[in-house]
N, C-alpha and C. Protein backbone atom coordinates (compact mmCIF):
# COMPACT_ATOMS: atom_id res chain seq x y z
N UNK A 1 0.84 -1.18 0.00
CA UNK A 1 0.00 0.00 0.00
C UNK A 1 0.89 1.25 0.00
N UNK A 2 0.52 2.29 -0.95
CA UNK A 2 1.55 3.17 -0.86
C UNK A 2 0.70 4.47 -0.31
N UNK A 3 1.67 4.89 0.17
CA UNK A 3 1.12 6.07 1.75
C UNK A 3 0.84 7.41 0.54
N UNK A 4 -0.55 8.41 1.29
CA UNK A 4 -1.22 9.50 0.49
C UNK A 4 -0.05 10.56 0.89
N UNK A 5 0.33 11.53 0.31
CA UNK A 5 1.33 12.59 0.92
C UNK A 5 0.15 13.65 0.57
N UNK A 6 0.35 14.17 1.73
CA UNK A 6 -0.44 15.75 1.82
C UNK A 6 0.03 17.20 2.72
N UNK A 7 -0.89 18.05 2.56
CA UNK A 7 -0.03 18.71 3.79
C UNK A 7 -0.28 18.87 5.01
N UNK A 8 0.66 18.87 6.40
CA UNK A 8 0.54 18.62 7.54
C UNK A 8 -0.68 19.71 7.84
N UNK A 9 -0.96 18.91 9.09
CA UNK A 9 -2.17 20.42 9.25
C UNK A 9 -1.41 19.76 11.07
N UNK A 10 -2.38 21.02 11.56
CA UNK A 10 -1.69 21.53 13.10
C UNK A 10 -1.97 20.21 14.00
N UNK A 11 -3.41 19.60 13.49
CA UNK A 11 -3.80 18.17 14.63
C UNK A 11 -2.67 16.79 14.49
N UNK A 12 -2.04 17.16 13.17
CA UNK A 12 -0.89 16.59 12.80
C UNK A 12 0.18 16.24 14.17
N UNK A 13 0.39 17.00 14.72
CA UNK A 13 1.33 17.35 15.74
C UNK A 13 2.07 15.74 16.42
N UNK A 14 1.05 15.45 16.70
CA UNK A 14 1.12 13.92 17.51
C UNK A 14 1.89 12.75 17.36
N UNK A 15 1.11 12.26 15.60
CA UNK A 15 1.86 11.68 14.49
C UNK A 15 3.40 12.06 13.93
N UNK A 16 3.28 13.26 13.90
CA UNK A 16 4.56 13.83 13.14
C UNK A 16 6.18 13.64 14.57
N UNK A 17 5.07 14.03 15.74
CA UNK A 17 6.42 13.73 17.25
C UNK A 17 6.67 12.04 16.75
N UNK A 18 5.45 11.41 16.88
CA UNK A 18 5.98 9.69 16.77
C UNK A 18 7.14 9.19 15.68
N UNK A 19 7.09 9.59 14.90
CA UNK A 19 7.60 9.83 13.30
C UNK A 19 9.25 10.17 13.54
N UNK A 20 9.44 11.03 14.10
CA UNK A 20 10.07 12.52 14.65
C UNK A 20 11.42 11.34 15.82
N UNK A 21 10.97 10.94 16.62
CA UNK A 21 11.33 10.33 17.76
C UNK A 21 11.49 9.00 17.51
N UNK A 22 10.76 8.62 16.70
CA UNK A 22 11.17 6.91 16.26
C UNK A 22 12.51 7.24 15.92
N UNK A 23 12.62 7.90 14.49
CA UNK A 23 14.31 8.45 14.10
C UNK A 23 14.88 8.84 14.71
N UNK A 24 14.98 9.78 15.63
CA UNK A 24 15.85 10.20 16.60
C UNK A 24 16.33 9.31 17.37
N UNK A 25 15.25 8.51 17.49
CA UNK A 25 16.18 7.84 18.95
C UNK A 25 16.57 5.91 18.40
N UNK A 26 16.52 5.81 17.40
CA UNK A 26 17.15 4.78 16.48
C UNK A 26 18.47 5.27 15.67
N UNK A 27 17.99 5.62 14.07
CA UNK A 27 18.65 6.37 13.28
C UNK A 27 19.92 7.54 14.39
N UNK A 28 19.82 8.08 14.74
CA UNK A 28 20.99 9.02 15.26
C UNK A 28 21.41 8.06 16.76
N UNK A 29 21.07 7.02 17.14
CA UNK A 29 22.11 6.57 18.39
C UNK A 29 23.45 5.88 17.29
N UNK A 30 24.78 6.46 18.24
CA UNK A 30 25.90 6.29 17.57
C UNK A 30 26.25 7.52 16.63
N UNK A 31 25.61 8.14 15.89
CA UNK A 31 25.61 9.26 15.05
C UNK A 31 25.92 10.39 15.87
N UNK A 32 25.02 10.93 17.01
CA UNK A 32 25.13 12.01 17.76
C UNK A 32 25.56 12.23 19.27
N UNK A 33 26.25 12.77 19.40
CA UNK A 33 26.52 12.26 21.43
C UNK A 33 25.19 12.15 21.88
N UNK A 34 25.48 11.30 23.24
CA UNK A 34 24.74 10.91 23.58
C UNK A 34 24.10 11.64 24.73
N UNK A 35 24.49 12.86 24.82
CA UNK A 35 23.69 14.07 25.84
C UNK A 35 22.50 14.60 24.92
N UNK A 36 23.19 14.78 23.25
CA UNK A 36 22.37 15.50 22.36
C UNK A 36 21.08 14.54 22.03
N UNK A 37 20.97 12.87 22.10
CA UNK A 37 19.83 12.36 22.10
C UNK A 37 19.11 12.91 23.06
N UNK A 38 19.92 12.98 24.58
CA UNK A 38 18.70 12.38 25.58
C UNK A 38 18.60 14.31 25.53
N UNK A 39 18.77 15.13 25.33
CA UNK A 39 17.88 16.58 25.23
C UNK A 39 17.05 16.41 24.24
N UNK A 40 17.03 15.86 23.58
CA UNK A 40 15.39 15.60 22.74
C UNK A 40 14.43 14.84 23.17
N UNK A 41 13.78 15.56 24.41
CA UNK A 41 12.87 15.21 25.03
C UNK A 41 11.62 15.01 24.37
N UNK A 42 10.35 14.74 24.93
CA UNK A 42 9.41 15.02 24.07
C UNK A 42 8.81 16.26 24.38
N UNK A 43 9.09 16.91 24.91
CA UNK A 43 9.06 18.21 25.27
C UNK A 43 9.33 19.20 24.00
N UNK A 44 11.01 18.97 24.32
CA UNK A 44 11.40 19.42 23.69
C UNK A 44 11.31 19.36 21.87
N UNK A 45 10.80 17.80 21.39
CA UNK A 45 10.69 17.80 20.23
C UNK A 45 9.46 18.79 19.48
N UNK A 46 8.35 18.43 20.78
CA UNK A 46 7.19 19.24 20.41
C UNK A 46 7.11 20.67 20.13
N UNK A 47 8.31 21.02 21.26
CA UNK A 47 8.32 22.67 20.59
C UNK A 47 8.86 22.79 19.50
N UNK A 48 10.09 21.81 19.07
CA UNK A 48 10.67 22.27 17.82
C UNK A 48 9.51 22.39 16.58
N UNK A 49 8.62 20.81 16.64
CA UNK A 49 7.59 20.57 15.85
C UNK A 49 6.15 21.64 15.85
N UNK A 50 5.77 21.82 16.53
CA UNK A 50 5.23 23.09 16.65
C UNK A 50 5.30 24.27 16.27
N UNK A 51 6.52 24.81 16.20
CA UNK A 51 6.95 26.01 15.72
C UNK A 51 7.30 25.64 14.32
N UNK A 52 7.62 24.59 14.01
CA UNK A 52 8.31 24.11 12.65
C UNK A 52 6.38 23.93 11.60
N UNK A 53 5.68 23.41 12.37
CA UNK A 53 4.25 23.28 11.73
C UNK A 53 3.34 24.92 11.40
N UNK A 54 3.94 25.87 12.57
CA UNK A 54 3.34 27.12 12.44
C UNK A 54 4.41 27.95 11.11
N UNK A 55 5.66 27.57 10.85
CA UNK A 55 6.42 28.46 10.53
C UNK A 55 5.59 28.72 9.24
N UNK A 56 4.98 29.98 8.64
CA UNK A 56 4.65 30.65 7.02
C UNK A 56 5.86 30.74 6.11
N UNK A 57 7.28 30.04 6.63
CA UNK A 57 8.18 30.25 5.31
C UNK A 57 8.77 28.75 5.34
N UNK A 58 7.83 27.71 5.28
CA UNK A 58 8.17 26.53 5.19
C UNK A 58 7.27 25.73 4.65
N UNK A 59 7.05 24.43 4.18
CA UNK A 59 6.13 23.47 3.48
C UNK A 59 6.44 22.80 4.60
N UNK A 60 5.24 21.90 5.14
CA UNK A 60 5.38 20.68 5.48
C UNK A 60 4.06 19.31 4.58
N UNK A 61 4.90 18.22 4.67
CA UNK A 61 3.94 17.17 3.97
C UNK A 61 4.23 16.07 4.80
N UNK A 62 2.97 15.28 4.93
CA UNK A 62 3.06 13.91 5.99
C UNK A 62 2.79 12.87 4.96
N UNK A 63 3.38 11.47 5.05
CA UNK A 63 2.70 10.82 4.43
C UNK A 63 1.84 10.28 5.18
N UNK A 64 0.86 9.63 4.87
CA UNK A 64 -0.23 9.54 5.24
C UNK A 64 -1.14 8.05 5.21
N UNK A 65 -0.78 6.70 5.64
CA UNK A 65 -0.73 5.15 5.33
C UNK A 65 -2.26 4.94 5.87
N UNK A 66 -3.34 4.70 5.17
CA UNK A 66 -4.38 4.80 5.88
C UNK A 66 -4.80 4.91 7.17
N UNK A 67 -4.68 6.46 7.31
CA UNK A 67 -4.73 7.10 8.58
C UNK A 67 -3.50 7.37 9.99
N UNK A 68 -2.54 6.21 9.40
CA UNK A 68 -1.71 6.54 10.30
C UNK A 68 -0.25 7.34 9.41
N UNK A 69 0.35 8.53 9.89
CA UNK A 69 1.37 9.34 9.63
C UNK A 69 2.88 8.22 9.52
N UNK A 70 3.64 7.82 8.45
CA UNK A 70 4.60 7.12 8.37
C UNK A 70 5.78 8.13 8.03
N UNK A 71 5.60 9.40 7.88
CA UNK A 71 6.54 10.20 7.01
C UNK A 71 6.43 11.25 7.30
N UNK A 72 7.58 12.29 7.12
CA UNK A 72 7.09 13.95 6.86
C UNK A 72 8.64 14.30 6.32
N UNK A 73 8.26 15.64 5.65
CA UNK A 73 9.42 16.02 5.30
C UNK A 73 9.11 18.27 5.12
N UNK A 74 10.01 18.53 5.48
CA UNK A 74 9.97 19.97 5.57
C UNK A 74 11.02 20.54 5.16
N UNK A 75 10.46 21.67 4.26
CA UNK A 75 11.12 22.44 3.41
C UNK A 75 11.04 23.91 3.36
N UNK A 76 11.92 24.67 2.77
CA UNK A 76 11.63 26.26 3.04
C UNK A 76 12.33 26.70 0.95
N UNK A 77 11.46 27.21 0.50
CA UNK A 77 11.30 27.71 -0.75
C UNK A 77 12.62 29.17 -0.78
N UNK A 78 12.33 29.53 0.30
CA UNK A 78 13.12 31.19 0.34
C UNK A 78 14.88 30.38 0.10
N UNK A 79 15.19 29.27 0.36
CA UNK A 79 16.87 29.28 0.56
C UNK A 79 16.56 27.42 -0.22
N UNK A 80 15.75 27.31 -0.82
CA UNK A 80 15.73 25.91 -1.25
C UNK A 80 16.33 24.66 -0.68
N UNK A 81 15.66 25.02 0.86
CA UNK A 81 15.95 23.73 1.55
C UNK A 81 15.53 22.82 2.08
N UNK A 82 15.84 21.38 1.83
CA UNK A 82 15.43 20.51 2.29
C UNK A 82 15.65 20.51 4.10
N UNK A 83 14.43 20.93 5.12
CA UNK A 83 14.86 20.85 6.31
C UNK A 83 14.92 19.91 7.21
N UNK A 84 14.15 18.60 7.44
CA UNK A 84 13.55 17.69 7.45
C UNK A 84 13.33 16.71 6.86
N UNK A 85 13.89 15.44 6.79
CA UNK A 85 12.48 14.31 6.46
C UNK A 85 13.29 13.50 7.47
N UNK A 86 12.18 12.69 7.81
CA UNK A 86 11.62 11.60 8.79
C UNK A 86 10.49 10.51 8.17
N UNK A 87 11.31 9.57 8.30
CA UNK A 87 10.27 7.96 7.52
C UNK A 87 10.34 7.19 9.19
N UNK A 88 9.25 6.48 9.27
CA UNK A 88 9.26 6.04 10.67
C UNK A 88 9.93 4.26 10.08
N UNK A 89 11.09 3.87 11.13
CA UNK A 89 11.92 3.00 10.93
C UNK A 89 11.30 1.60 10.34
N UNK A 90 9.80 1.74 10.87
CA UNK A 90 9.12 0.31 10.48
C UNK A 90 8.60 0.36 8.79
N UNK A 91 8.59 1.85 8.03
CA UNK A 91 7.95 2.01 7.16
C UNK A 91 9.23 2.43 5.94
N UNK A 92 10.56 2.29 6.42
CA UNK A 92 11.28 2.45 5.84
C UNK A 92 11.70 1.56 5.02
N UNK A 93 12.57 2.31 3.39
CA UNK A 93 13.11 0.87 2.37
C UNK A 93 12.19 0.76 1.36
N UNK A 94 10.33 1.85 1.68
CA UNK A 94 9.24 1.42 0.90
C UNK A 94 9.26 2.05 0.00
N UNK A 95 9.66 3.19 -0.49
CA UNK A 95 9.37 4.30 -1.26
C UNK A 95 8.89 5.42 -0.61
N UNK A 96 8.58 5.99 0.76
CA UNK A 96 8.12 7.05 1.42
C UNK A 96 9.07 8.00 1.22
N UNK A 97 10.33 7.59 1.57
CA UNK A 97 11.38 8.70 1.85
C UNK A 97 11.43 9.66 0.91
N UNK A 98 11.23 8.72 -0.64
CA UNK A 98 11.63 9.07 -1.86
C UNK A 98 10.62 9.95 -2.31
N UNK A 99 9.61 9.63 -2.06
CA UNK A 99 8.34 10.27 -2.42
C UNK A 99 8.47 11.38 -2.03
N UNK A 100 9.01 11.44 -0.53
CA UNK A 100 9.04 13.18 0.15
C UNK A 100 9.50 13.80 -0.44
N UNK A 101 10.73 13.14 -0.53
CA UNK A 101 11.99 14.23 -1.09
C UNK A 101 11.52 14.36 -2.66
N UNK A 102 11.11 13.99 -2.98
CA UNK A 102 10.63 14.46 -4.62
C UNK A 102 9.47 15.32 -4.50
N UNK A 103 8.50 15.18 -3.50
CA UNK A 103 7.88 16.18 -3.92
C UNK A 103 8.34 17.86 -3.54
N UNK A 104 9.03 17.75 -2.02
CA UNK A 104 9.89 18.93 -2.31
C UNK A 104 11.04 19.61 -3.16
N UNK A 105 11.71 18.51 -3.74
CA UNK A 105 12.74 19.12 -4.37
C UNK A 105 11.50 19.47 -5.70
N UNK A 106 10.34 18.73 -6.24
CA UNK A 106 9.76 19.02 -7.36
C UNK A 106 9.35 20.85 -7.30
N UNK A 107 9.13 20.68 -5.64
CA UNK A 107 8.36 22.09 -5.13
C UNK A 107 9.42 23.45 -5.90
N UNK A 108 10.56 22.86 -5.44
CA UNK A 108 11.70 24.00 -5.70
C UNK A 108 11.30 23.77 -7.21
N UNK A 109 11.76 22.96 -7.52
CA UNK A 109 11.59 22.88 -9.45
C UNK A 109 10.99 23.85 -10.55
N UNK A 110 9.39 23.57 -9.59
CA UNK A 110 8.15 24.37 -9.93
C UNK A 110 8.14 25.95 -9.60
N UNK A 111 8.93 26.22 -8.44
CA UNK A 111 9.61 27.50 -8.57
C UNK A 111 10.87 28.29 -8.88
N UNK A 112 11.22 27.56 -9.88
CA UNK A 112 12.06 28.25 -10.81
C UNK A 112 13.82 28.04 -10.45
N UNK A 113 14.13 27.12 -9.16
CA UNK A 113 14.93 27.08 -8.40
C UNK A 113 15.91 26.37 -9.10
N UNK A 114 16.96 26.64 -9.41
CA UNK A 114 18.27 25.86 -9.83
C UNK A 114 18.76 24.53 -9.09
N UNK A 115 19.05 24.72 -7.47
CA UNK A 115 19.23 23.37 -6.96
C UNK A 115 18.75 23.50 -5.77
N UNK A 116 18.84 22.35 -4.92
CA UNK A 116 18.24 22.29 -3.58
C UNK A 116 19.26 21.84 -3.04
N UNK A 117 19.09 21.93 -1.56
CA UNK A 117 20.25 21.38 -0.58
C UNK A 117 19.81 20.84 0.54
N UNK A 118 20.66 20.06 1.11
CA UNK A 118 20.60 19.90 2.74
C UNK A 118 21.72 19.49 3.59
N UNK A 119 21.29 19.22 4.82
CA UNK A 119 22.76 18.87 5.91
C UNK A 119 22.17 17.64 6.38
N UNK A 120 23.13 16.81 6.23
CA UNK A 120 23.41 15.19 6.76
C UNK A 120 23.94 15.26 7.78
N UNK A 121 23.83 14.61 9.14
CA UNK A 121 24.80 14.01 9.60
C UNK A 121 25.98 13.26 9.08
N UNK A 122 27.34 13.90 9.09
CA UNK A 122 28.55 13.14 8.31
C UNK A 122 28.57 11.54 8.57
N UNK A 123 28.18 11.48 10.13
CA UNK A 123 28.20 9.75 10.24
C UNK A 123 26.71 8.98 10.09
N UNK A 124 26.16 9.41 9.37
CA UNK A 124 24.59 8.90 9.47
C UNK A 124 25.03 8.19 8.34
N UNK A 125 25.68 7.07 8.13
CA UNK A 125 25.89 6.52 6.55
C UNK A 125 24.76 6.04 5.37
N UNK A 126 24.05 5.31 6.81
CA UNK A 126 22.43 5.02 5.60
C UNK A 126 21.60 6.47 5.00
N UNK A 127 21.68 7.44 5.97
CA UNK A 127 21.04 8.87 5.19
C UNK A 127 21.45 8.82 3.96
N UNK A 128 23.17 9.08 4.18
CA UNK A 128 24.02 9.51 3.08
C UNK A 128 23.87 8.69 1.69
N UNK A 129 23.29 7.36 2.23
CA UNK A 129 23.37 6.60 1.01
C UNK A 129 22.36 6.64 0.36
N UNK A 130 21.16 6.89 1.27
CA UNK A 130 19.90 7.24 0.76
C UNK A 130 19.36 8.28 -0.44
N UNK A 131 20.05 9.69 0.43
CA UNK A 131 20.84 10.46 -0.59
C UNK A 131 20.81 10.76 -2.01
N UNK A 132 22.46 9.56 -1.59
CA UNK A 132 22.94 9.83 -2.81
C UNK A 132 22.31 8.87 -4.44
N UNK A 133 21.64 7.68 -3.52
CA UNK A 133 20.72 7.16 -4.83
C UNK A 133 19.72 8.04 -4.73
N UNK A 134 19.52 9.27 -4.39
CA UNK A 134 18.78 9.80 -4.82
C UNK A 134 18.89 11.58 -5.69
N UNK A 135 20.41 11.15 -6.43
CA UNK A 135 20.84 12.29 -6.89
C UNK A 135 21.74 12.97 -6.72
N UNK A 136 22.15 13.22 -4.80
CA UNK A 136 22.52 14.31 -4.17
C UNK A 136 24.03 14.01 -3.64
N UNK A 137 24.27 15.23 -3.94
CA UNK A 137 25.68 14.79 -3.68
C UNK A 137 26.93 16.06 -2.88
N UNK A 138 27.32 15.55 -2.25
CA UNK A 138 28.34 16.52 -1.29
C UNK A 138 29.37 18.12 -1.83
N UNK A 139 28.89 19.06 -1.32
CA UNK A 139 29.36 20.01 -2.27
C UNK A 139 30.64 20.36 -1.50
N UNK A 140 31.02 20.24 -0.60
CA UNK A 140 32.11 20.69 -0.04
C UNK A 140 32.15 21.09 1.52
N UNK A 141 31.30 21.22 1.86
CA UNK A 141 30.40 22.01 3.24
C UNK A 141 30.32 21.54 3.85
N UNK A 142 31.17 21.83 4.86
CA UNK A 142 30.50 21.25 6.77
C UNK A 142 29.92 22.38 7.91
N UNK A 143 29.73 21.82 8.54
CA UNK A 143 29.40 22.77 9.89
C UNK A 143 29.20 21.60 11.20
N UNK A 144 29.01 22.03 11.87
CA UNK A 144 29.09 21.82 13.28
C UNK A 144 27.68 22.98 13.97
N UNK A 145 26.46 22.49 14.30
CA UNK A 145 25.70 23.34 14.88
C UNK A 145 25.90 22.79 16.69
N UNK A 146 26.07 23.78 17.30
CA UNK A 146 25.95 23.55 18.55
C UNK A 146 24.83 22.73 19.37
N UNK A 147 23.65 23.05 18.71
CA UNK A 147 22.49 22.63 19.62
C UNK A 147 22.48 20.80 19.28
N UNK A 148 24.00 20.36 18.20
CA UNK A 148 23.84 18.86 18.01
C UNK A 148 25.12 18.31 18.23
N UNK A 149 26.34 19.37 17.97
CA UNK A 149 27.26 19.08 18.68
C UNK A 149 28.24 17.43 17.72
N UNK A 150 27.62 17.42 16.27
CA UNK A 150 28.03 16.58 15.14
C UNK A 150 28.58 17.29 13.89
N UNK A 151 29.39 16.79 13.54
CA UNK A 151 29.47 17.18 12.06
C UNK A 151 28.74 16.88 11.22
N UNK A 152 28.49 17.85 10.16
CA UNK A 152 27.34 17.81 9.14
C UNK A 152 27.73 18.26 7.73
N UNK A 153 27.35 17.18 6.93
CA UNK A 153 27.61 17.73 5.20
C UNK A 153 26.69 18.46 4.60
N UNK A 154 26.66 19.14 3.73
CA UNK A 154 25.70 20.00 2.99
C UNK A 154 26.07 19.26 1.95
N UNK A 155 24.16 18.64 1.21
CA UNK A 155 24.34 17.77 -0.12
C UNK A 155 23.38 18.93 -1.01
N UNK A 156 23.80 18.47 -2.14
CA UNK A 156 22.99 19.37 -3.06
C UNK A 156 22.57 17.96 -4.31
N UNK A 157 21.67 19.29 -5.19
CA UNK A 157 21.07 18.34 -5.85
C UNK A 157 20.69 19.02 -7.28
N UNK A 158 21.01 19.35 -8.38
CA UNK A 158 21.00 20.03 -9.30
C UNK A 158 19.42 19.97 -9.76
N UNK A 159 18.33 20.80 -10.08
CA UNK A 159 17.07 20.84 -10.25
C UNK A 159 16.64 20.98 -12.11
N UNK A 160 17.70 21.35 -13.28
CA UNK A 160 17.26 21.95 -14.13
C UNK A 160 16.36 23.02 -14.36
N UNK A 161 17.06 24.14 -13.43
CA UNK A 161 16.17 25.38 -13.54
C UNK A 161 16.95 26.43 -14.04
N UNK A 162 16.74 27.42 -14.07
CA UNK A 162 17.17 28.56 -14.68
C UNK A 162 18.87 28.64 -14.56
């Protein structure tokens, strides 16, 4: 069965933490110190998610598996970025991930956008591989954000736009 993608709406909230926290606390153990898991409370995820569901300079889309949320992925049009995606670990491998990320990078497409980008965890290897069968590829770019306290690649992804 392949999951409906639509866009998040605010009652969303719930689904999108489960989603949110499955990955976090699978996908990033080993990837991120291990102070920076356990501060992603559910507290704390909710505010991020919350403010991330209210933000007006962002897309969000859930997928949507009859009735239950398996996916989301969030994006911002102003800097063509991929900010977000999250496939919940049991629903992963299906085609969800792919689906997300295509319909945002399509989003940029449709607005005229040359390429899209995002930041990996450098040691998240399955992201990276995910990725890169899916186009994207390492432009040179790291950073280090404090509030994660990991190194991070910036991947890009060429769109055929202007």
């Amino acid at each position: 069965m392949t999951p409906t993608l639509r866009p998040a709406r605010p009652s969303d909230l719930a689904a999108v933490l489960d989603v949110f926290l499955a990955c976090w606390r699978t996908a990033y153990r080993g990837v991120l110190p291990q102070q920076t898991l356990d501060a992603m409370t559910d507290e704390a995820a909710a505010a991020l998610w919350a403010e991330a569901l209210r933000d007006a300079g962002s897309e969000v889309l859930v997928a949507d598996l009859a009735g239950t949320l398996v996916g989301v992925v969030r994006w911002t049009l102003a800097d063509g970025t991929v900010q977000s995606l999250y496939v919940d670990p049991r629903h992963q491998g299906q085609g969800t991930g792919a689906a997300l990320l295509a319909a945002a990078t399509g989003s940029f497409a449709q607005h005229g956008l040359p390429q899209a980008r995002l930041w990996v965890f450098e040691a998240n290897a399955a992201a990276r591989r995910f990725y890169e069968h899916q186009g994207w590829v390492a432009d040179g770019t790291t950073r280090v954000e404090e509030r994660f306290g990991a190194p991070e690649v910036r991947l890009e992804r060429p769109l055929g736009g202007p």
